[in-house]
N, C-alpha and C. Protein backbone atom coordinates (compact mmCIF):
# COMPACT_ATOMS: atom_id res chain seq x y z
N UNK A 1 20.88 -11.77 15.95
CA UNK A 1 19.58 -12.17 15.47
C UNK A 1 19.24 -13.52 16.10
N UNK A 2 18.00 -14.06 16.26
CA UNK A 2 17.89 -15.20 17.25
C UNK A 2 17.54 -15.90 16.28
N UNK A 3 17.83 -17.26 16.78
CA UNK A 3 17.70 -18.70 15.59
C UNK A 3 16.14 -18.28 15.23
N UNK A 4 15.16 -18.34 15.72
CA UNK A 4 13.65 -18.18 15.09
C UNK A 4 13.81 -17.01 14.06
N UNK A 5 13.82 -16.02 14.28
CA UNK A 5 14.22 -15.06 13.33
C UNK A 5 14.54 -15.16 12.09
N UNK A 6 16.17 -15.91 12.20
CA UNK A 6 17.19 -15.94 10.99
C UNK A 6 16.34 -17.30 10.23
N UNK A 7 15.81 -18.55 10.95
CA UNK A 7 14.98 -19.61 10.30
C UNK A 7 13.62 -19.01 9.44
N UNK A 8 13.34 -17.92 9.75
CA UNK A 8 11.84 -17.20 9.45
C UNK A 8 12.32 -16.47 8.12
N UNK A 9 13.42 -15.70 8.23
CA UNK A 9 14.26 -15.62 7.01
C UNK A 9 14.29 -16.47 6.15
N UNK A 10 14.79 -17.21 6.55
CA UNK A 10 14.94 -18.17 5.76
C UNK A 10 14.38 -18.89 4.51
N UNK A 11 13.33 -19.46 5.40
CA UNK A 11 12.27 -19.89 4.51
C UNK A 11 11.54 -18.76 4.33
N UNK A 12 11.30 -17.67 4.81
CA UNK A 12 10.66 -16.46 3.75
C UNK A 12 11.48 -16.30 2.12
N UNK A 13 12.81 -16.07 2.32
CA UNK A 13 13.52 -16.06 0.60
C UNK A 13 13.10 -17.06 -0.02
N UNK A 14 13.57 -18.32 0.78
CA UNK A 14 12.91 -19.68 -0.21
C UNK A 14 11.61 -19.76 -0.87
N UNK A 15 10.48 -18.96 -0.08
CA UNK A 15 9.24 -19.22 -0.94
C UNK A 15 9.55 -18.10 -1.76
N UNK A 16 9.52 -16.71 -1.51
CA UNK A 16 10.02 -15.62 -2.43
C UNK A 16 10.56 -16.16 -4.23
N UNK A 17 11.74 -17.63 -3.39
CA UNK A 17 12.32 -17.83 -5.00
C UNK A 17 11.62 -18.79 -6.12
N UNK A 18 10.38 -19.58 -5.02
CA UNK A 18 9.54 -20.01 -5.61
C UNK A 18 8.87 -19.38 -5.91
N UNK A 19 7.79 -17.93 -5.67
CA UNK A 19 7.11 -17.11 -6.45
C UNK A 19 7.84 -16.90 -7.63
N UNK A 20 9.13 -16.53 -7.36
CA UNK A 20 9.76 -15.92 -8.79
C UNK A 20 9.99 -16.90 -9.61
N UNK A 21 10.29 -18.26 -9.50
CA UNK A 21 10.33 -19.02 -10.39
C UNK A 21 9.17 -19.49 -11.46
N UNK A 22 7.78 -19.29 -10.39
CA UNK A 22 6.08 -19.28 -11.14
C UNK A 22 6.01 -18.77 -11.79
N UNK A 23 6.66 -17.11 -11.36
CA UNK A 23 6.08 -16.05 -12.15
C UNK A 23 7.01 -15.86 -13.88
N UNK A 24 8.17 -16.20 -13.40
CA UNK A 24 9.16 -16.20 -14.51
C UNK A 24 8.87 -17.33 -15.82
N UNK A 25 7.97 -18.72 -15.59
CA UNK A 25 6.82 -19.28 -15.95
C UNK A 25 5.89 -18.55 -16.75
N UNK A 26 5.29 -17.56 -16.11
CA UNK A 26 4.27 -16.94 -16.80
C UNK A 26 4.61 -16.04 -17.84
N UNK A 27 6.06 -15.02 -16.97
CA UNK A 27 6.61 -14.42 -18.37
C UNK A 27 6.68 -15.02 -20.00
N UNK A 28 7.20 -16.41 -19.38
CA UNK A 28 8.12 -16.99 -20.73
C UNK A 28 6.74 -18.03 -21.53
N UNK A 29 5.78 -18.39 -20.60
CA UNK A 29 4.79 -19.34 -21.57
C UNK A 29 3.51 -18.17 -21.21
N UNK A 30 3.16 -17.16 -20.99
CA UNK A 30 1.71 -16.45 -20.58
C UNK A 30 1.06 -16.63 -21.79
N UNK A 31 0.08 -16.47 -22.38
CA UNK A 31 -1.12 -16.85 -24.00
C UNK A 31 -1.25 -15.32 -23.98
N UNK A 32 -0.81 -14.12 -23.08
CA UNK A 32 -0.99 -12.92 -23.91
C UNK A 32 -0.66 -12.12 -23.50
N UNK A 33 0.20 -10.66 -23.96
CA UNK A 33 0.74 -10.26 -23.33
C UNK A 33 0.66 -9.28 -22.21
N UNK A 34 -0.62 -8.93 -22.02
CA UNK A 34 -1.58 -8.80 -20.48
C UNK A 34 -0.81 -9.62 -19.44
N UNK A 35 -0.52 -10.64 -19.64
CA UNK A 35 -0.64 -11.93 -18.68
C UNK A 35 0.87 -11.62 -18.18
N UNK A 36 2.12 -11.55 -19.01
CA UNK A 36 3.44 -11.04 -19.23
C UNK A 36 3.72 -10.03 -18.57
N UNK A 37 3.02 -9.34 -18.95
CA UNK A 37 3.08 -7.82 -18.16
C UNK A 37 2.84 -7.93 -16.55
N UNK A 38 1.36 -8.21 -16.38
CA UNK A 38 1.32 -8.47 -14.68
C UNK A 38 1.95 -9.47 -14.35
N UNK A 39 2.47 -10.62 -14.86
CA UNK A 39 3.57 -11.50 -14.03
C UNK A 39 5.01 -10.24 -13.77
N UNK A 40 5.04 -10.03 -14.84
CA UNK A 40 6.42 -8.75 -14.48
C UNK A 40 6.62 -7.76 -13.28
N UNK A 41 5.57 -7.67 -13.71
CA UNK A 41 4.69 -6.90 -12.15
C UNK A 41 5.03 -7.35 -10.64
N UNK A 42 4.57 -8.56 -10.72
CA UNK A 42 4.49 -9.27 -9.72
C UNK A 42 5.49 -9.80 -9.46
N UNK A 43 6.57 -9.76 -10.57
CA UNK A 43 8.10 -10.15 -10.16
C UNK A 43 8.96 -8.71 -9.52
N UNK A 44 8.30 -7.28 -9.93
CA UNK A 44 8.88 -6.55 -9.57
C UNK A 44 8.52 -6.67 -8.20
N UNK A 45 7.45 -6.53 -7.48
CA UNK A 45 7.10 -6.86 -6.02
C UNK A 45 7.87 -7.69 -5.45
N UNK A 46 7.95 -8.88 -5.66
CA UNK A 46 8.87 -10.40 -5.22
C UNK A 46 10.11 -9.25 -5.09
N UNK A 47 10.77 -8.93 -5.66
CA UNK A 47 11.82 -8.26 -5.44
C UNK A 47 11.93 -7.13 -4.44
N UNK A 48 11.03 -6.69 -4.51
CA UNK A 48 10.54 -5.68 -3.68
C UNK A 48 10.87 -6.14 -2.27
N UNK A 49 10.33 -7.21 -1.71
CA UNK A 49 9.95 -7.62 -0.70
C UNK A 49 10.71 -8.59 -0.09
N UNK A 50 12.09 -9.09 -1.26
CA UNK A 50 13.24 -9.46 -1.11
C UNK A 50 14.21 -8.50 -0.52
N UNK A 51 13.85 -7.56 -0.97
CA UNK A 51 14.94 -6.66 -0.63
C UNK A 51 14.42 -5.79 0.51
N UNK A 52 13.62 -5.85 1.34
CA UNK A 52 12.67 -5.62 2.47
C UNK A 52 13.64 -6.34 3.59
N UNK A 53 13.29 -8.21 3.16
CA UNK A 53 13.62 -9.34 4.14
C UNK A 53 15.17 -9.14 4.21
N UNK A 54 16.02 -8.66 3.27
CA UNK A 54 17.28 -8.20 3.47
C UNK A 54 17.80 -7.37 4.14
N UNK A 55 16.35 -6.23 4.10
CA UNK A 55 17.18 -4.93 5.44
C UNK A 55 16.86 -5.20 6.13
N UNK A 56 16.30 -6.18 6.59
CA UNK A 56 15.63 -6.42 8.30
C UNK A 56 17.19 -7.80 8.55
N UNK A 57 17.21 -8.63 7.87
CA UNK A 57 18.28 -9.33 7.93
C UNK A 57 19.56 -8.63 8.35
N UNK A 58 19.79 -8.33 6.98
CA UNK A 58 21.38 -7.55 7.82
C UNK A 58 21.32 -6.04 8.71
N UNK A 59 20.19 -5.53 9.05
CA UNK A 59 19.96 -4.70 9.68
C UNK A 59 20.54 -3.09 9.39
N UNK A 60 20.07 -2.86 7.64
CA UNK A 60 20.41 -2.20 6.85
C UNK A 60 19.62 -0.83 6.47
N UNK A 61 20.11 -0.21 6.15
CA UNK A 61 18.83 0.94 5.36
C UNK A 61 19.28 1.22 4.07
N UNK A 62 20.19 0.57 3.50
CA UNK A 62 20.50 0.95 2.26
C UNK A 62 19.45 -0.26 1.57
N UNK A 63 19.26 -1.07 1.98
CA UNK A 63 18.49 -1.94 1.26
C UNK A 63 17.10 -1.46 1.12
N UNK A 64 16.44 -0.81 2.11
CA UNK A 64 15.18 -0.18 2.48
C UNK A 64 15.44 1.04 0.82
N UNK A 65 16.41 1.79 0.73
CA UNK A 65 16.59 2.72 -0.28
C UNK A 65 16.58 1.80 -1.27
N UNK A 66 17.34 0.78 -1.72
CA UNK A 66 16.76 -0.39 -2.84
C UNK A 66 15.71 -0.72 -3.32
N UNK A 67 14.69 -1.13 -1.71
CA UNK A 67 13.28 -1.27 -2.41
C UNK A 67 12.59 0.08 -3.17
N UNK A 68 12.71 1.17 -2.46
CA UNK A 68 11.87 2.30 -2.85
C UNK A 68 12.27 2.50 -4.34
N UNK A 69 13.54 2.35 -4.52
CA UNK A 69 13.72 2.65 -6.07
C UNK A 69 13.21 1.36 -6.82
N UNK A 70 13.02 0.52 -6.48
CA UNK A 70 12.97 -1.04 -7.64
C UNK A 70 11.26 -0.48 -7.48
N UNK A 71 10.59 -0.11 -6.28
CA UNK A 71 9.29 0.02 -6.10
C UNK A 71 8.75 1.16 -7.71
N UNK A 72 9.81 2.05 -7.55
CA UNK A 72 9.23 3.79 -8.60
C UNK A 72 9.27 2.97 -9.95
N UNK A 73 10.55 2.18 -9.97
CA UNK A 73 10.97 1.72 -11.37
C UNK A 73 10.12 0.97 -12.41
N UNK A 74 9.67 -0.16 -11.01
CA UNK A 74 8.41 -0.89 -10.94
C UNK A 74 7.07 -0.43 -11.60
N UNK A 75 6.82 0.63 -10.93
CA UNK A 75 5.48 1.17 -11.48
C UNK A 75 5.69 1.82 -12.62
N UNK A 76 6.60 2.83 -12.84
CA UNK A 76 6.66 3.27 -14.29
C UNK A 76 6.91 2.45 -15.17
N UNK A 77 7.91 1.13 -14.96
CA UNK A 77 7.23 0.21 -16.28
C UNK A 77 6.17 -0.49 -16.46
N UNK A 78 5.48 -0.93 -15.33
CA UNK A 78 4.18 -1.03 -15.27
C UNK A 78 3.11 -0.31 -16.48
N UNK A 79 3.48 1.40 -15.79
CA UNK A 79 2.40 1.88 -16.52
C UNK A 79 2.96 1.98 -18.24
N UNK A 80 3.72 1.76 -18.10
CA UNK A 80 4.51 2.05 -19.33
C UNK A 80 4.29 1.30 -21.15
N UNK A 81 4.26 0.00 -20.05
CA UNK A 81 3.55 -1.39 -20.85
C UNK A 81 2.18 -1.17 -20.98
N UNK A 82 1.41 -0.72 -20.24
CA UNK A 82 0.00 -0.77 -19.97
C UNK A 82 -0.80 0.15 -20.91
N UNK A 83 0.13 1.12 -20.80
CA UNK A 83 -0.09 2.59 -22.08
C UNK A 83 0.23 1.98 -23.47
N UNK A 84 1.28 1.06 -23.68
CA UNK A 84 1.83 0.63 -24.80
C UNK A 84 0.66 -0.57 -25.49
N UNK A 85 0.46 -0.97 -24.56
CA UNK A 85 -0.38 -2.48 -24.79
C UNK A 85 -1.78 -1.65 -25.05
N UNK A 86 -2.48 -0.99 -24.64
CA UNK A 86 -3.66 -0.07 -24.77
C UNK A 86 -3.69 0.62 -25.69
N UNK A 87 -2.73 1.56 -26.02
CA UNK A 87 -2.80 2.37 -27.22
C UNK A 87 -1.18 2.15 -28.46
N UNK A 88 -0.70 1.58 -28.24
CA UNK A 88 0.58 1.13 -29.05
C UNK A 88 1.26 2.05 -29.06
N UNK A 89 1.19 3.19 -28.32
CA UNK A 89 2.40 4.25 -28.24
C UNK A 89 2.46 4.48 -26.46
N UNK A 90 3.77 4.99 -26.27
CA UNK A 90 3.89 5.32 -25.20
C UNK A 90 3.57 6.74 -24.72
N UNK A 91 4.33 7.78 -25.54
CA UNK A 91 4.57 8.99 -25.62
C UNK A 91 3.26 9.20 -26.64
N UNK A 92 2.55 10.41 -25.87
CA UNK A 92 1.95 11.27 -27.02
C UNK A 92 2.30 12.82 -27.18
């Protein structure tokens, strides 16, 4: 991997851990739980896209299979909360 590359890495995770640190912020102080929910959201992405900069890093595809599942997992709790928060049940 060439020094520009692995430096581009680099500081790509570093801001990554600053999104997640904002967002983990919003989880723990958000004013409602709308706000909770899409920070969660948006932490599932951060991860997402962590684990992206990882298969290109170590030059992987198991990590690529990581994201797609954190991606499915992602959205079904997404909608999951969203159904819950909307109508107070999940299941009808």
């Amino acid at each position: 991997m060439s020094p520009l590359l692995s430096g581009a890495v680099a500081v790509t995770l570093g801001l990554y851990a600053v999104a997640m640190l904002l967002a983990l912020v919003r989880v723990l102080r958000g004013p409602r739980a709308q706000d909770r929910v899409l920070a969660l959201d948006f932490m599932f992405i951060v991860v997402l896209l962590v684990m992206m900069v990882l298969a290109i890093r170590y030059d992987s595809r198991m990590y690529f299979e990581g994201a797609l599942l954190i991606a499915l997992f992602g959205f079904v709790g997404s909608f999951a909360m969203a159904k819950f928060l909307l109508r107070g049940e999940v299941i009808e």
